[in-house]
Protein backbone atom coordinates (compact mmCIF):
# COMPACT_ATOMS: atom_id res chain seq x y z
CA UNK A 1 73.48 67.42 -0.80
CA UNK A 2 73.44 71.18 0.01
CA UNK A 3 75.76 73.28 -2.03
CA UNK A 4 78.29 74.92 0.08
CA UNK A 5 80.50 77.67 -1.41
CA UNK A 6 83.51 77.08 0.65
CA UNK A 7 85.61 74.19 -0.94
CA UNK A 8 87.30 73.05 2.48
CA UNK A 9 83.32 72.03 3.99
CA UNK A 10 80.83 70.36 2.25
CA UNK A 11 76.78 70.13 3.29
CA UNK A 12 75.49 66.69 3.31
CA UNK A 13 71.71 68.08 4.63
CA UNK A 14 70.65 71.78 4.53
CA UNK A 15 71.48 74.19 7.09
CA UNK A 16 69.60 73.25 10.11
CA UNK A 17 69.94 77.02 11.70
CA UNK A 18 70.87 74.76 15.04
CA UNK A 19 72.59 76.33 17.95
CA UNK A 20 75.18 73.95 17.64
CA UNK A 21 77.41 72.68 14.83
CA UNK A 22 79.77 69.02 14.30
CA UNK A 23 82.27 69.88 12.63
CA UNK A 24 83.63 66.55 11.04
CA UNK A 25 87.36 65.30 9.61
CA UNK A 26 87.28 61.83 8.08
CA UNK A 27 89.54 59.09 7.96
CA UNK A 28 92.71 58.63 6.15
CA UNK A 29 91.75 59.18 2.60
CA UNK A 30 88.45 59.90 3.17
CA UNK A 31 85.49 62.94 2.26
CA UNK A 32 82.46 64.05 2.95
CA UNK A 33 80.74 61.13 1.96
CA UNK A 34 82.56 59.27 4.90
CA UNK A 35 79.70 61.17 7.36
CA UNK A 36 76.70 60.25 4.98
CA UNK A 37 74.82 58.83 8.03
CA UNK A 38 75.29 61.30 10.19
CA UNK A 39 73.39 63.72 8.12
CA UNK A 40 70.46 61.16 9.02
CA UNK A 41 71.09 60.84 11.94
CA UNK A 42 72.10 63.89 13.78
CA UNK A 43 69.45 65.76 15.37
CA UNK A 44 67.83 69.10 13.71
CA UNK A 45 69.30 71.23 16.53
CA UNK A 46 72.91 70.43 15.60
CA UNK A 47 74.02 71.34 11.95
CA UNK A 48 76.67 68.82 10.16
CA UNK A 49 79.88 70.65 8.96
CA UNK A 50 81.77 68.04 7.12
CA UNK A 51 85.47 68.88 6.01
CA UNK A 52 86.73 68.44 2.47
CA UNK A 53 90.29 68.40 2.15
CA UNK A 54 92.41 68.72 -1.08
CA UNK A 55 92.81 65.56 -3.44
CA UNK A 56 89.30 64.40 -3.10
CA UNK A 57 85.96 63.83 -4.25
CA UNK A 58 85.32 67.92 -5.80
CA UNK A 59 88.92 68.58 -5.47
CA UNK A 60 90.62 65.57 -6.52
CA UNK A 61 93.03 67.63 -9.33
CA UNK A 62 94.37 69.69 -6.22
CA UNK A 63 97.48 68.45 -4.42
CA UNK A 64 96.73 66.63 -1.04
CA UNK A 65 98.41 68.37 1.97
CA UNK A 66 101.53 66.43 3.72
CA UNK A 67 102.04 68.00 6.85
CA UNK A 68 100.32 68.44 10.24
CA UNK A 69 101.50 71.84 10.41
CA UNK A 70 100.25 73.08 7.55
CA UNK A 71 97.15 71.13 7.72
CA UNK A 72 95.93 73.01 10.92
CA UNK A 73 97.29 76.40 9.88
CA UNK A 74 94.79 76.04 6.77
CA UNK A 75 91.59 74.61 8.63
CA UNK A 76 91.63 77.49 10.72
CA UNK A 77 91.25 79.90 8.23
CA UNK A 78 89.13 77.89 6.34
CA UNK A 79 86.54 76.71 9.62
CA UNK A 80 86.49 80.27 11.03
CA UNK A 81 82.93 81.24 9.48
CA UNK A 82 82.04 77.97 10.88
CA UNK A 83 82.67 78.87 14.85
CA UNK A 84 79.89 81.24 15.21
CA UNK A 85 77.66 78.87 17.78
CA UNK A 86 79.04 76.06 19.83
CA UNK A 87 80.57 73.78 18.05
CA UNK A 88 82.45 70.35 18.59
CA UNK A 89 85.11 68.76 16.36
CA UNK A 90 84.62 65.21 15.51
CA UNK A 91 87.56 62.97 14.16
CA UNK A 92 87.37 59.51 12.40
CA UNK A 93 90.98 57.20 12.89
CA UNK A 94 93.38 59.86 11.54
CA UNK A 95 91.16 62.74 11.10
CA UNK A 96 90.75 62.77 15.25
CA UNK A 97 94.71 63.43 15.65
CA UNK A 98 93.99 66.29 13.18
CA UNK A 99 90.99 67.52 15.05
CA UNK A 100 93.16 67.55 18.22
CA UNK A 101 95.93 69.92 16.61
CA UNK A 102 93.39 71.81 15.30
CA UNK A 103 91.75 72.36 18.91
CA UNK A 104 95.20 73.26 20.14
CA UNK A 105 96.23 75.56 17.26
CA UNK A 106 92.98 78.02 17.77
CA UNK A 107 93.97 78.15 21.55
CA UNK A 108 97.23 79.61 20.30
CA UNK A 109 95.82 81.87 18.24
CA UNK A 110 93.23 82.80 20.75
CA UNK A 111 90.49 81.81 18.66
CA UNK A 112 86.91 80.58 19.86
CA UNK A 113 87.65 76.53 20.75
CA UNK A 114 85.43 73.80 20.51
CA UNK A 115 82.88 73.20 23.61
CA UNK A 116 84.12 69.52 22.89
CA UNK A 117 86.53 67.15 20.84
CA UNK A 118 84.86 63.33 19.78
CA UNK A 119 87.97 60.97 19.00
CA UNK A 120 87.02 58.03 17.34
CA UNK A 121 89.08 55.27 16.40
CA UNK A 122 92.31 56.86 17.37
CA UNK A 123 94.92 56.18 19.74
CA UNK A 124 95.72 59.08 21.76
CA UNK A 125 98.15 61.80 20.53
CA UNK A 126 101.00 60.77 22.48
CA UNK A 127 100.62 57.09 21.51
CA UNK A 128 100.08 57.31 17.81
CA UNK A 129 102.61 54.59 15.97
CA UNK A 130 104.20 57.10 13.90
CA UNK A 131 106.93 54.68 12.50
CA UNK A 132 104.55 52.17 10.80
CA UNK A 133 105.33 53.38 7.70
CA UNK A 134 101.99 53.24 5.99
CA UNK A 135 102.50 56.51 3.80
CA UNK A 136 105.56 54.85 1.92
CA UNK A 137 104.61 51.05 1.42
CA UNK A 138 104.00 49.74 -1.74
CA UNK A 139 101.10 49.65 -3.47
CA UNK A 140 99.90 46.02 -2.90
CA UNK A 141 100.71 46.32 0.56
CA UNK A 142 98.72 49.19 1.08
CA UNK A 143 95.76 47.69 -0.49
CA UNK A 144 96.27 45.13 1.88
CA UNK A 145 96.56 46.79 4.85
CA UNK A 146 93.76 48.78 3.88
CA UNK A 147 91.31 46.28 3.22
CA UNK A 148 92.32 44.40 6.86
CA UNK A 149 90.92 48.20 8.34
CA UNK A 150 87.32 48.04 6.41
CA UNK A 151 86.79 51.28 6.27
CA UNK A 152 87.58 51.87 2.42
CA UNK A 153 85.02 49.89 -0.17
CA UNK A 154 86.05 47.02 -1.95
CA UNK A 155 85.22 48.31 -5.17
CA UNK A 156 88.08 51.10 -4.72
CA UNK A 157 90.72 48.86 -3.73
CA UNK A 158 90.31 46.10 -6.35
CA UNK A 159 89.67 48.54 -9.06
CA UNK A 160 92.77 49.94 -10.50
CA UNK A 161 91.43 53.35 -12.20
CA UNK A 162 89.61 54.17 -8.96
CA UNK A 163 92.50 53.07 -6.76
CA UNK A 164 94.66 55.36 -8.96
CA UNK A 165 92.50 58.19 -8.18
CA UNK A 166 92.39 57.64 -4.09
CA UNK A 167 96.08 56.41 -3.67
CA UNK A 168 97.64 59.77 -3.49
CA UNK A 169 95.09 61.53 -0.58
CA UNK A 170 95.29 58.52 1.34
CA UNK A 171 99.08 58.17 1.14
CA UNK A 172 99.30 62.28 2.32
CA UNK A 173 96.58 61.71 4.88
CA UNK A 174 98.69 58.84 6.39
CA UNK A 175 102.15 60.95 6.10
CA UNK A 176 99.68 63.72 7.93
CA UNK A 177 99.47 61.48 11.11
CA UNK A 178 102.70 59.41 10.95
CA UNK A 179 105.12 61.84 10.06
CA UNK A 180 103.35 64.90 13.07
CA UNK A 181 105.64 65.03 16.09
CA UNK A 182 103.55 64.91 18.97
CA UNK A 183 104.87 67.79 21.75
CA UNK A 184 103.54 67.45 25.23
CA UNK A 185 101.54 70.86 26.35
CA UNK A 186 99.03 71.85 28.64
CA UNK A 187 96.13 69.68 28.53
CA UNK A 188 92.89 71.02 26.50
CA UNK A 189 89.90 73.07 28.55
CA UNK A 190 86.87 71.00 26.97
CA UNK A 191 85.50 67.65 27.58
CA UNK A 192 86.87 64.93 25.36
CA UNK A 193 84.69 61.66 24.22
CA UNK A 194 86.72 58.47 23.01
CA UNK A 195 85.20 56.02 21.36
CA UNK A 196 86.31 52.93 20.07
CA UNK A 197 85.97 49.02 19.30
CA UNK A 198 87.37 46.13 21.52
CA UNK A 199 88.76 44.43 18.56
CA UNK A 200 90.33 47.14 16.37
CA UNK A 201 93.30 46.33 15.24
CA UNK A 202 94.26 50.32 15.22
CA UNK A 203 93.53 50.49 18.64
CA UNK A 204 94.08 49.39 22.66
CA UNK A 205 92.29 50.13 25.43
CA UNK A 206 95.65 51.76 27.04
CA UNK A 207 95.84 53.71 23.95
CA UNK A 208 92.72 54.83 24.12
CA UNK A 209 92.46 55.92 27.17
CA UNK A 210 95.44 58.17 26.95
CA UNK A 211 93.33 60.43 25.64
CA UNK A 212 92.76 61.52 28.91
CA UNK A 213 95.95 63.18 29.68
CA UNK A 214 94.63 65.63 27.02
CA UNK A 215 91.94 67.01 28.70
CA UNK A 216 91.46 69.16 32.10
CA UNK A 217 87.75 68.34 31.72
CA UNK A 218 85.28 65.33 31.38
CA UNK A 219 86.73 62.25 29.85
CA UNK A 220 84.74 59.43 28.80
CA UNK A 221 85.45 56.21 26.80
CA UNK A 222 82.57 54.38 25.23
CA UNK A 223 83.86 50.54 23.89
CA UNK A 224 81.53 48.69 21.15
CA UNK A 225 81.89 45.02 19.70
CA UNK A 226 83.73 44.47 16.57
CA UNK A 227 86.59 45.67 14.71
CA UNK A 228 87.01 49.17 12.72
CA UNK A 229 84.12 49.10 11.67
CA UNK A 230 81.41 49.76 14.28
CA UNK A 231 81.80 53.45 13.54
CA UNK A 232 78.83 52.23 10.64
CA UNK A 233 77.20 49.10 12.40
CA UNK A 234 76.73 51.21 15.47
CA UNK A 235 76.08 54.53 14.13
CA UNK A 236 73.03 55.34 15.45
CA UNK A 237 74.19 54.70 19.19
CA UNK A 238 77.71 56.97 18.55
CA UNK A 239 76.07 59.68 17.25
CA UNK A 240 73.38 59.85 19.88
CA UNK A 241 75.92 59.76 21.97
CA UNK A 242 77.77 62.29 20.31
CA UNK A 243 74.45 64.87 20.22
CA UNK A 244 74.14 64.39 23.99
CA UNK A 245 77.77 65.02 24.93
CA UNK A 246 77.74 68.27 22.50
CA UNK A 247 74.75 69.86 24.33
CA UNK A 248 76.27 69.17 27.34
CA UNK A 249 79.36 70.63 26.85
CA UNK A 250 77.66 73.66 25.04
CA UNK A 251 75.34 74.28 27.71
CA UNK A 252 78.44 74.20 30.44
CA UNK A 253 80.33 76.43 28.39
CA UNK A 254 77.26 78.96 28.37
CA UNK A 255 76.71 78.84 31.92
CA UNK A 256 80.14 79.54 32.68
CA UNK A 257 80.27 82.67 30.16
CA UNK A 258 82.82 81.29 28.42
């Protein structure tokens, strides 16, 4: 892993110099090691940002953040040296509601956007259940509900020292996205890819394709087998299909001088 001196990102692969850039928010409770694949798989011409937030992994003694609000308001400080190509912002289950406030909060501060969002494993902003309560249930339930996702490893949920250690980022990641009241706006000015699985629990069709409400530009929903997790069983295919979409929307971004 490439050392990176800003704590918020973390380099899974060295620099590639690309034209392009992913940057890359994980899933409830999740790092950079969430996006280990991609660094294989990505192409050379696009260079993997992954975001590290507080109360993980290298900065587990720091205090997790607990609100949308001030979530964004940080990132886009702590991304701007990161916007200097074309970049797109890619979001795992929670991390893609995140990368969708984040989108909106550099067009209010008139900051360079993304040439594209990737929402993966997310119901659309508007249709997010924000009264499930995850954030406050009790400990065995969370494991359970947890472990019926499959996106968090065994080993960490039946282990109670390592549990102890991930229970509080995953508990403010979850208060992130349930407690965020979603405000209808103008719809975002970059193409927006949705993917997701036809047997996630997480997730509907309807709900993903309200996604599209969010953009004035392309909109396209890719559906794989499975449950939650196909973002790892078909890896290779999303992020191909991630690297296409990117240089597309960076090269129709160019053209138009924008």
């Amino acid at each position: 892993m490439a050392v990176s001196t800003n704590p918020w990102t973390a380099r899974l692969r060295p620099e590639s110099g690309g034209r392009l850039r992913l940057i890359c928010l994980a899933h409830a409770g999740g790092g950079a090691a969430t996006f280990r694949g991609f660094a294989q798989d990505l192409p050379p011409d696009i260079d993997l940002c992954v975001v590290r937030l507080p109360g993980r992994e290298s900065r587990l003694r720091e205090p997790p953040v607990r609100k949308m609000g001030e979530l964004v308001s940080l990132l886009g400080d702590a991304l701007a040296d990161q916007r200097d190509v074309p970049y797109g912002l890619f979001g795992y289950c929670s991390g893609a509601l995140t990368a969708f406030e984040l989108a909106r909060y550099l067009r209010e501060r008139g900051d360079r956007p993304p040439a594209a969002l990737f929402a993966c494993a997310c119901p659309s902003p508007a249709m997010v259940l924000r009264d499930s309560g995850v954030h406050d249930m009790g400990r065995e339930e969370l494991i359970e509900h947890l472990s019926a996702l499959g996106i968090i490893p065994d080993t960490i949920l039946s282990t109670p020292g390592l549990f102890d250690m991930f229970e509080q980022s995953v508990r403010a990641d979850y208060e992130v996205y349930e407690t965020h009241e979603y405000v209808a706006d103008e719809p975002l000015d970059l193409p927006v890819s949705v993917f997701g699985a036809t047997g996630d629990p997480s997730t509907t069709v309807p709900t993903l394709l309200g996604w599209r409400e969010e953009t004035t530009r392309a909109f396209s929903l890719r559906l794989f087998p499975g449950d939650h997790g196909f973002f790892e069983k078909d890896r290779r295919t999303l992020t191909a299909a991630v690297a296409e979409d990117l240089r597309t929307a960076a090269a129709a971004r160019t053209g138009a001088g924008r």
